[in-house]
C-alpha atoms as a PDB file:
ATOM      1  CA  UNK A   1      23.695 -28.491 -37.812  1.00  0.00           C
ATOM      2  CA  UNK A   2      23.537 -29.103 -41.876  1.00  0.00           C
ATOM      3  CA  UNK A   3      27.516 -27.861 -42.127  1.00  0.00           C
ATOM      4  CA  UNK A   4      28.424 -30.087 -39.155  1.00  0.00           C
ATOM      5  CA  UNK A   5      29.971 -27.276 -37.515  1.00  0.00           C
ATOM      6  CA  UNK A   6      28.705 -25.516 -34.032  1.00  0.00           C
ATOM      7  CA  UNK A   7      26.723 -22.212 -34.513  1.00  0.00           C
ATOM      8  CA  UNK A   8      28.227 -19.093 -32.345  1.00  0.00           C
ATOM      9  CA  UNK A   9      26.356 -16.434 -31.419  1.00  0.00           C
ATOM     10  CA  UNK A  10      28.724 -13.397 -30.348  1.00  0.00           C
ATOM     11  CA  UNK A  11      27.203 -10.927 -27.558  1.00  0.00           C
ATOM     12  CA  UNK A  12      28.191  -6.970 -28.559  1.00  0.00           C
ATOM     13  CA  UNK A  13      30.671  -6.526 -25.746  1.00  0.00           C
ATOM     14  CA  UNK A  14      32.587  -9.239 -28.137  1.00  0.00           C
ATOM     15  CA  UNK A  15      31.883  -6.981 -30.923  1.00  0.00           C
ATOM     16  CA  UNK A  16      33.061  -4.234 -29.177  1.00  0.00           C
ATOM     17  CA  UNK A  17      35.921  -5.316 -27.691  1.00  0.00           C
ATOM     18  CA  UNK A  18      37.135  -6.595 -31.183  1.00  0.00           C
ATOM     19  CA  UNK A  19      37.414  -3.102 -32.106  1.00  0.00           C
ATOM     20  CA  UNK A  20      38.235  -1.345 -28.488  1.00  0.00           C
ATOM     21  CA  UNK A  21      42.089  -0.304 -28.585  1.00  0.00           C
ATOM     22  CA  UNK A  22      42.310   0.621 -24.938  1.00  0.00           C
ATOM     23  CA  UNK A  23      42.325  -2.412 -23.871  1.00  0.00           C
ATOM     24  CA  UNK A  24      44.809  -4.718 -26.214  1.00  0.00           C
ATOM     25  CA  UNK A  25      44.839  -7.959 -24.622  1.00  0.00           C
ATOM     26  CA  UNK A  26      40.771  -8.346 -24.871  1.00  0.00           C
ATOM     27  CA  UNK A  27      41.208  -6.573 -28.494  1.00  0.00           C
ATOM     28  CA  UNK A  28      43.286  -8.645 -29.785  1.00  0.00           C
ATOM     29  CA  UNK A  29      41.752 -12.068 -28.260  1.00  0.00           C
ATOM     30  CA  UNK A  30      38.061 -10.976 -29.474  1.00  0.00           C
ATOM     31  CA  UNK A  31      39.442  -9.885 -32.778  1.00  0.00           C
ATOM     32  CA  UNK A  32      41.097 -13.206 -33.484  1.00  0.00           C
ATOM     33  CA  UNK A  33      37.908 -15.167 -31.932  1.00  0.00           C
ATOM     34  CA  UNK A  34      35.867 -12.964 -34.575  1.00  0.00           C
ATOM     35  CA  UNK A  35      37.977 -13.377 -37.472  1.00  0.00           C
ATOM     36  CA  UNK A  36      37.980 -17.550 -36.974  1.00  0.00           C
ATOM     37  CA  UNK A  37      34.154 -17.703 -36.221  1.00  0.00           C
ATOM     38  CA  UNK A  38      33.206 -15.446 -39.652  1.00  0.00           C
ATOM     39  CA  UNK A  39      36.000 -17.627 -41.615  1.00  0.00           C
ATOM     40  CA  UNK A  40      34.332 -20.692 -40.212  1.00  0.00           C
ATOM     41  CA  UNK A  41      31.230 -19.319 -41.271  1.00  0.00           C
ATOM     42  CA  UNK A  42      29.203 -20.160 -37.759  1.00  0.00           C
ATOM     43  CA  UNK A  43      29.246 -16.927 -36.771  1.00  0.00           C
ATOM     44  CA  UNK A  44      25.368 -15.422 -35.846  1.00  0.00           C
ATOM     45  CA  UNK A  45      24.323 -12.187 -34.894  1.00  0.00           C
ATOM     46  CA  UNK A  46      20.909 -10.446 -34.192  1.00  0.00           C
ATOM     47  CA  UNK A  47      19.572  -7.056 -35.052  1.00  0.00           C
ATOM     48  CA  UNK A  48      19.865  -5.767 -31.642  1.00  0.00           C
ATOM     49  CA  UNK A  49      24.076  -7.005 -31.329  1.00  0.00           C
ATOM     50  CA  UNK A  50      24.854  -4.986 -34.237  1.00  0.00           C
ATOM     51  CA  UNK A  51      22.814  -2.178 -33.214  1.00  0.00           C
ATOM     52  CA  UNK A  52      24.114  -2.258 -29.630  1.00  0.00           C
ATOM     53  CA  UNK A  53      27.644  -2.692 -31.141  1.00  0.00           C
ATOM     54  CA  UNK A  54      27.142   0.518 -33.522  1.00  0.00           C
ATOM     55  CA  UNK A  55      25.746   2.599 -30.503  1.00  0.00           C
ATOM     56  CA  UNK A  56      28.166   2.083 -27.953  1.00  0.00           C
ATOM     57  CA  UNK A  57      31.229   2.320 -30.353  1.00  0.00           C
ATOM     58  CA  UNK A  58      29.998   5.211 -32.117  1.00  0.00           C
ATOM     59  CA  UNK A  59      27.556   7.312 -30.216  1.00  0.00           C
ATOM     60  CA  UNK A  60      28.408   6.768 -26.319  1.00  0.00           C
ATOM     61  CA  UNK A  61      32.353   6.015 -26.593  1.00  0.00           C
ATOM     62  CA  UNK A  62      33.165   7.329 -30.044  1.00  0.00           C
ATOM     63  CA  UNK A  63      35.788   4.760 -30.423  1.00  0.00           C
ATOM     64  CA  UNK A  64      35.717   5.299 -33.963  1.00  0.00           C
ATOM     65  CA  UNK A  65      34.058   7.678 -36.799  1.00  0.00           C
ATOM     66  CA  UNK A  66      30.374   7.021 -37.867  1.00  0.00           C
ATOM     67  CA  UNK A  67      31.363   5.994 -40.946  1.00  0.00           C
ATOM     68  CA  UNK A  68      33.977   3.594 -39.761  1.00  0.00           C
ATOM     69  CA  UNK A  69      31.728   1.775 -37.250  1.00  0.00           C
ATOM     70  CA  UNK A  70      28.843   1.792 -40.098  1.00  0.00           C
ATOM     71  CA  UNK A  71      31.793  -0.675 -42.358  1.00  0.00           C
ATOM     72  CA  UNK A  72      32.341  -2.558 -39.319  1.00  0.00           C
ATOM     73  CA  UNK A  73      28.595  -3.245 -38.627  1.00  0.00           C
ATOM     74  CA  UNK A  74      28.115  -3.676 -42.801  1.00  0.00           C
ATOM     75  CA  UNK A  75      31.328  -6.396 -42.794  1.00  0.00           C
ATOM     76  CA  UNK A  76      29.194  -8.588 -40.585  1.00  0.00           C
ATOM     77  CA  UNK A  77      25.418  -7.953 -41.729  1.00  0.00           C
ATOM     78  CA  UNK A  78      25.766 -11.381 -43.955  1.00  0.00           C
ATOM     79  CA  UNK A  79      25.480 -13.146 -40.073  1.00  0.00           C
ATOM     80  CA  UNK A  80      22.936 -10.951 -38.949  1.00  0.00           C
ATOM     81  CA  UNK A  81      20.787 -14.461 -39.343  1.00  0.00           C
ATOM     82  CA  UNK A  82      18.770 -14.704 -35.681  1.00  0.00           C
ATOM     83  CA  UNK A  83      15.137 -13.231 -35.568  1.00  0.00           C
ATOM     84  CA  UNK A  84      14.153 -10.209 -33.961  1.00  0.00           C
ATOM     85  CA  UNK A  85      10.806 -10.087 -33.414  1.00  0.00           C
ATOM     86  CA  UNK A  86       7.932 -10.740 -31.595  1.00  0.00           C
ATOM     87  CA  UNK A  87       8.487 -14.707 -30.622  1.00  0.00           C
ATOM     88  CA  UNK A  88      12.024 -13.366 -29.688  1.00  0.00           C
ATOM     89  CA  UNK A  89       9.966 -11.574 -27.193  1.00  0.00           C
ATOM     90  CA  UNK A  90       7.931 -14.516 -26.051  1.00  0.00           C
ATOM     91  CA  UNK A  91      11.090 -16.489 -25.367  1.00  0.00           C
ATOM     92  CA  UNK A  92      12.985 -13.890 -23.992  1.00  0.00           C
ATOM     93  CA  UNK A  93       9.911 -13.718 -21.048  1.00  0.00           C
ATOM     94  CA  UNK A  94      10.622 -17.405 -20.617  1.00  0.00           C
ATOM     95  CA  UNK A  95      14.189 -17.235 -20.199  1.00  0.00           C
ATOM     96  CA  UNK A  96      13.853 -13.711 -18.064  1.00  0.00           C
ATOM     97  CA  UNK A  97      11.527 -15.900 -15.718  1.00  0.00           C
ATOM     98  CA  UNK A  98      13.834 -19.126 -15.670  1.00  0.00           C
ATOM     99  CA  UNK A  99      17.369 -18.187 -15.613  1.00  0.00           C
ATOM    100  CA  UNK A 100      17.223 -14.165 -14.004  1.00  0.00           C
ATOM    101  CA  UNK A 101      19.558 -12.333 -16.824  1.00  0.00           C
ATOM    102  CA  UNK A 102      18.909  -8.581 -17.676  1.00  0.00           C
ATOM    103  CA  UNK A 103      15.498  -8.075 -20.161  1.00  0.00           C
ATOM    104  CA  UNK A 104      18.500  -7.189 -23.042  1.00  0.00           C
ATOM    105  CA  UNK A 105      20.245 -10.255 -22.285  1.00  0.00           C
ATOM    106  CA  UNK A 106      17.544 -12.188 -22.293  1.00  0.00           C
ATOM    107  CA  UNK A 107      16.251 -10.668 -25.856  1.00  0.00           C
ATOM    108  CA  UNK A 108      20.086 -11.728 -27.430  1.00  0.00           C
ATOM    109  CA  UNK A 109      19.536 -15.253 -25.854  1.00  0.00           C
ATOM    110  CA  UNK A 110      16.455 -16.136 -27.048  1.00  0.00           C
ATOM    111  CA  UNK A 111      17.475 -14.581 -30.838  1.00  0.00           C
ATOM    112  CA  UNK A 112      20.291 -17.187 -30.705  1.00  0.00           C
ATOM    113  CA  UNK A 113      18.341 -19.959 -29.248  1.00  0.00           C
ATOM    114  CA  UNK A 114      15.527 -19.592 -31.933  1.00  0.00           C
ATOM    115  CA  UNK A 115      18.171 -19.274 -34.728  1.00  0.00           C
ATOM    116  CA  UNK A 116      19.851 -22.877 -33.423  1.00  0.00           C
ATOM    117  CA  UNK A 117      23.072 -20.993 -32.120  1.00  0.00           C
ATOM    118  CA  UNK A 118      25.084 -24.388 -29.158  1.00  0.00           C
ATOM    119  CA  UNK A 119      27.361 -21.594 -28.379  1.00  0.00           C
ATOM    120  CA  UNK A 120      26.871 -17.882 -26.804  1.00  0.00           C
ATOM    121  CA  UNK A 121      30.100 -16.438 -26.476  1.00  0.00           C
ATOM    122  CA  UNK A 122      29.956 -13.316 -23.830  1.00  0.00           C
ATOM    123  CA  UNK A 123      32.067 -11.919 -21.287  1.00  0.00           C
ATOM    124  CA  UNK A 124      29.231 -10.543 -19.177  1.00  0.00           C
ATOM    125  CA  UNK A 125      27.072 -13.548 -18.314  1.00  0.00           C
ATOM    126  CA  UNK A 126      27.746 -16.761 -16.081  1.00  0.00           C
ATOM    127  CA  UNK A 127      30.425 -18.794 -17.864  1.00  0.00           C
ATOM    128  CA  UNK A 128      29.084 -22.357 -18.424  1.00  0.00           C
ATOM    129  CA  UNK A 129      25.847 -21.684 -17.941  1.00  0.00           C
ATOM    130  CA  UNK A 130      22.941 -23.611 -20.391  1.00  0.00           C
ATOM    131  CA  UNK A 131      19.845 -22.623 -21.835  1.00  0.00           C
ATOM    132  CA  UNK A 132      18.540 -25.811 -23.167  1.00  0.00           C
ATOM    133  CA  UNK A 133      21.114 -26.766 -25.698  1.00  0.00           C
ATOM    134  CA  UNK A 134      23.019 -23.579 -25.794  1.00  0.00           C
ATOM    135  CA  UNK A 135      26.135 -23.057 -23.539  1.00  0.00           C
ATOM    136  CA  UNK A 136      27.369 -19.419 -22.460  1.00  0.00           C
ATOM    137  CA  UNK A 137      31.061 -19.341 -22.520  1.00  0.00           C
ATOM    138  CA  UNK A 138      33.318 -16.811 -21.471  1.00  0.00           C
ATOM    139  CA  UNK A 139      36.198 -16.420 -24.013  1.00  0.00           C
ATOM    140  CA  UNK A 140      38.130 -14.837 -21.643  1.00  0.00           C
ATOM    141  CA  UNK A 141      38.112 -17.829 -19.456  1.00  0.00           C
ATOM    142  CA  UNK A 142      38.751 -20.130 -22.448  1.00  0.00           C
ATOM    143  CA  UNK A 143      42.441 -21.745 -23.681  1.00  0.00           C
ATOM    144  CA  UNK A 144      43.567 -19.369 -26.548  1.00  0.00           C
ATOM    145  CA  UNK A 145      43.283 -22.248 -29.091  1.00  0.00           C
ATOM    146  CA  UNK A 146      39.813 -22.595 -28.168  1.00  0.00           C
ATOM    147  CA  UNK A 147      38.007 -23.329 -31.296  1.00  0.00           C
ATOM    148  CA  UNK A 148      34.109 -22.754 -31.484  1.00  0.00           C
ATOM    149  CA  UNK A 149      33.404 -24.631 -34.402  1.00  0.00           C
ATOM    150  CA  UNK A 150      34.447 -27.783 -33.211  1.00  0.00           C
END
């Protein structure tokens, strides 16, 4: 990586949990994990995270006002650096075909792979796992000093 430092891509159910006060343990260990990542400045995000992250906090759970959720999702649009589009698509076949996740989770992985992410940090997919270079972690699974830019 040209900072030396490992690049993180954070699936939404990180996002969401961040922000998710019924359930304070997993709030307050995503929040933390989010707050080193974007100080560290590894943090990456895709379209489709921060859309999935405004949707379910807003629309389906209405954790939070509109307007609320729509500063959250702004706070973070400076990482919103992994493509979208259609070679996302092409990979995301490729990874659907090789590894078995969900079409969605296969979209998110290939956005991270194709913007260089080593890390995917998600509580819903097989901890350890790799995709080429990328490892999945499970935070929740992880020591709390766990640092992802190291």
């Amino acid at each position: 990586m040209p900072n030396g430092k490992t690049n993180c891509f954070v699936d939404t159910n990180l996002l969401v949990y961040a922000v998710d006060r019924s359930v304070p343990a997993k709030q307050g260990r995503a929040a933390d994990l989010l707050k080193r990542i974007v100080s560290d400045h590894t943090l990456v995000l895709s379209p489709q995270s921060l859309n999935e992250c405004y949707h379910v906090v807003a629309v389906r759970r209405r954790m939070a006002t509109t307007a609320e959720v729509q500063r959250f999702i702004w706070s973070l649009s400076d990482f919103c650096t992994a493509p979208y589009d259609f070679t996302t698509t092409q990979l995301a076949w490729v990874i659907g075909d090789r590894h078995g996740f969900s079409w969605w989770d296969c979209t998110l992985l290939a956005s991270a792979l194709l913007a260089g992410c080593d890390l995917f940090l998600s509580e819903d997919m097989q901890h350890e796992h790799r995709i080429e270079k990328m490892m999945i972690l499970n935070p929740f699974k992880l020591a709390p000093n766990f640092e992802p830019s190291k």
